[in-house]
Protein backbone atom coordinates (compact mmCIF):
# COMPACT_ATOMS: atom_id res chain seq x y z
CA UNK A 1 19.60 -4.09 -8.79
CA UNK A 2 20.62 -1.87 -11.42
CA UNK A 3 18.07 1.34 -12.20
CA UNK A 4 16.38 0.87 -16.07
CA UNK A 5 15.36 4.55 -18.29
CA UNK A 6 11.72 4.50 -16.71
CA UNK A 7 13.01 4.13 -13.24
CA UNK A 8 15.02 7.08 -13.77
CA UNK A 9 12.51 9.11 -15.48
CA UNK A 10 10.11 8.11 -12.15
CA UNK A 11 13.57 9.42 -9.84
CA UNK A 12 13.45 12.87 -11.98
CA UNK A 13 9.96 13.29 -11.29
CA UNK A 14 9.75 13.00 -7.69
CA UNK A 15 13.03 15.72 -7.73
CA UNK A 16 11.48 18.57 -9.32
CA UNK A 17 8.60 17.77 -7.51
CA UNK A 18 10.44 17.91 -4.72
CA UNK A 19 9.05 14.99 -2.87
CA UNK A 20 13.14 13.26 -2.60
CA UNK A 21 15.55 13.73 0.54
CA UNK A 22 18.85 12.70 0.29
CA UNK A 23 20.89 11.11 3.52
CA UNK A 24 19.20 8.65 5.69
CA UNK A 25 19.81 11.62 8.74
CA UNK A 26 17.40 13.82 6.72
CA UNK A 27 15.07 11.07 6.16
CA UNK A 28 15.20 10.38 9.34
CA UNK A 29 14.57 13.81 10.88
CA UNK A 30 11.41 14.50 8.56
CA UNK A 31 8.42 14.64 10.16
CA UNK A 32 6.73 12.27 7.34
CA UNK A 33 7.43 8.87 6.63
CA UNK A 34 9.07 7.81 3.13
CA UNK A 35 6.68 5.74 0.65
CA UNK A 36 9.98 4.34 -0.13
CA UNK A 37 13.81 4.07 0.52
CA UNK A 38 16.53 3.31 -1.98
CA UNK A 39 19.89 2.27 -0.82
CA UNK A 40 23.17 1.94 -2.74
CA UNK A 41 24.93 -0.89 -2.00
CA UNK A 42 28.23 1.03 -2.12
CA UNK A 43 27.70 3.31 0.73
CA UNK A 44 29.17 2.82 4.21
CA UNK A 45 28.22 0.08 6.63
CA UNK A 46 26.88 2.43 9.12
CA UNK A 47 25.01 4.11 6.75
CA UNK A 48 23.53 0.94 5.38
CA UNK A 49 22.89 -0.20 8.75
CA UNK A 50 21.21 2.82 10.04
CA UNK A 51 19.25 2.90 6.84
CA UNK A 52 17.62 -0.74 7.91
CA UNK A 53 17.21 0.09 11.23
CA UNK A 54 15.31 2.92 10.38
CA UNK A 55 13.62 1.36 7.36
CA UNK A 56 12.45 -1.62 10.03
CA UNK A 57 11.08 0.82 12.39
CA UNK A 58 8.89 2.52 10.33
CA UNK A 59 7.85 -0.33 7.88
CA UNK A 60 9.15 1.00 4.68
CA UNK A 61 10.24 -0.22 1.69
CA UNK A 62 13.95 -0.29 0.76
CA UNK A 63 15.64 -0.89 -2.39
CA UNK A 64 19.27 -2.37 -2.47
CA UNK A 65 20.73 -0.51 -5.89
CA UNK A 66 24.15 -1.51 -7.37
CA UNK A 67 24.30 1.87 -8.70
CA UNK A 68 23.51 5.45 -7.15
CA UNK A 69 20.45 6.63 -7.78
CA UNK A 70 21.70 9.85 -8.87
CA UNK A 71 24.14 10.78 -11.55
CA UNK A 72 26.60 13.50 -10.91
CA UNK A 73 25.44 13.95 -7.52
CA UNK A 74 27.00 12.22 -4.25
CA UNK A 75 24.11 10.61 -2.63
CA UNK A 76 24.15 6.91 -0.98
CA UNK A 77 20.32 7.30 0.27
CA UNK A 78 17.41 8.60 -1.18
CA UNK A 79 13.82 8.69 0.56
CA UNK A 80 10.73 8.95 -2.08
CA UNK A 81 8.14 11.01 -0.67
CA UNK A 82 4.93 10.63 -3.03
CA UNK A 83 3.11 7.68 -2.67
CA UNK A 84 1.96 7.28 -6.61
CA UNK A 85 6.00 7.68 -7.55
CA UNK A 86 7.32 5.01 -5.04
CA UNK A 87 4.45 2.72 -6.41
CA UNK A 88 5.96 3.50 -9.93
CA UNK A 89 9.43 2.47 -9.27
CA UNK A 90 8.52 -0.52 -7.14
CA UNK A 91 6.35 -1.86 -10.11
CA UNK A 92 9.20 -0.93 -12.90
CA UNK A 93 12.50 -1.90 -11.11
């Protein structure tokens, strides 16, 4: 699924906001769960893996991108931390 301006815009937000981790072992490791989990299909199979195991155990939403969500910035797996955001990009993408 490839990511469309608003989708973006919604990404940016949650950012500066602060509400993102990168890395499904950060995601992991946070004491909250993610409103939502976006996946590029280009990382590594145990990271893809791991990301639906964990994605499974804690009933989340994932989203399989053909792009990375980011530009300029290395980053396979990004959890989305504010409900109202996650909503947003589910309803847009």
């Amino acid at each position: 699924m490839r990511l469309n301006g608003k989708v973006r815009a919604y990404i940016g937000f949650a950012v500066k906001s602060g509400k993102i981790k990168y890395g499904i072992d950060n995601i992991a490791a946070a004491k909250k769960i993610p409103d939502l989990i976006m996946l590029y299909s280009g990382a590594a199979q145990r990271t893809v893996n791991n990301t639906n195991l964990y994605a499974q155990k804690v009933s989340c939403p994932i989203i399989l991108l053909d792009e990375p969500p980011l530009e300029g910035r290395d980053c396979k797996v990004l959890g989305v931390y504010e409900p109202e955001l996650a909503k947003a990009i589910l309803t847009n993408i």
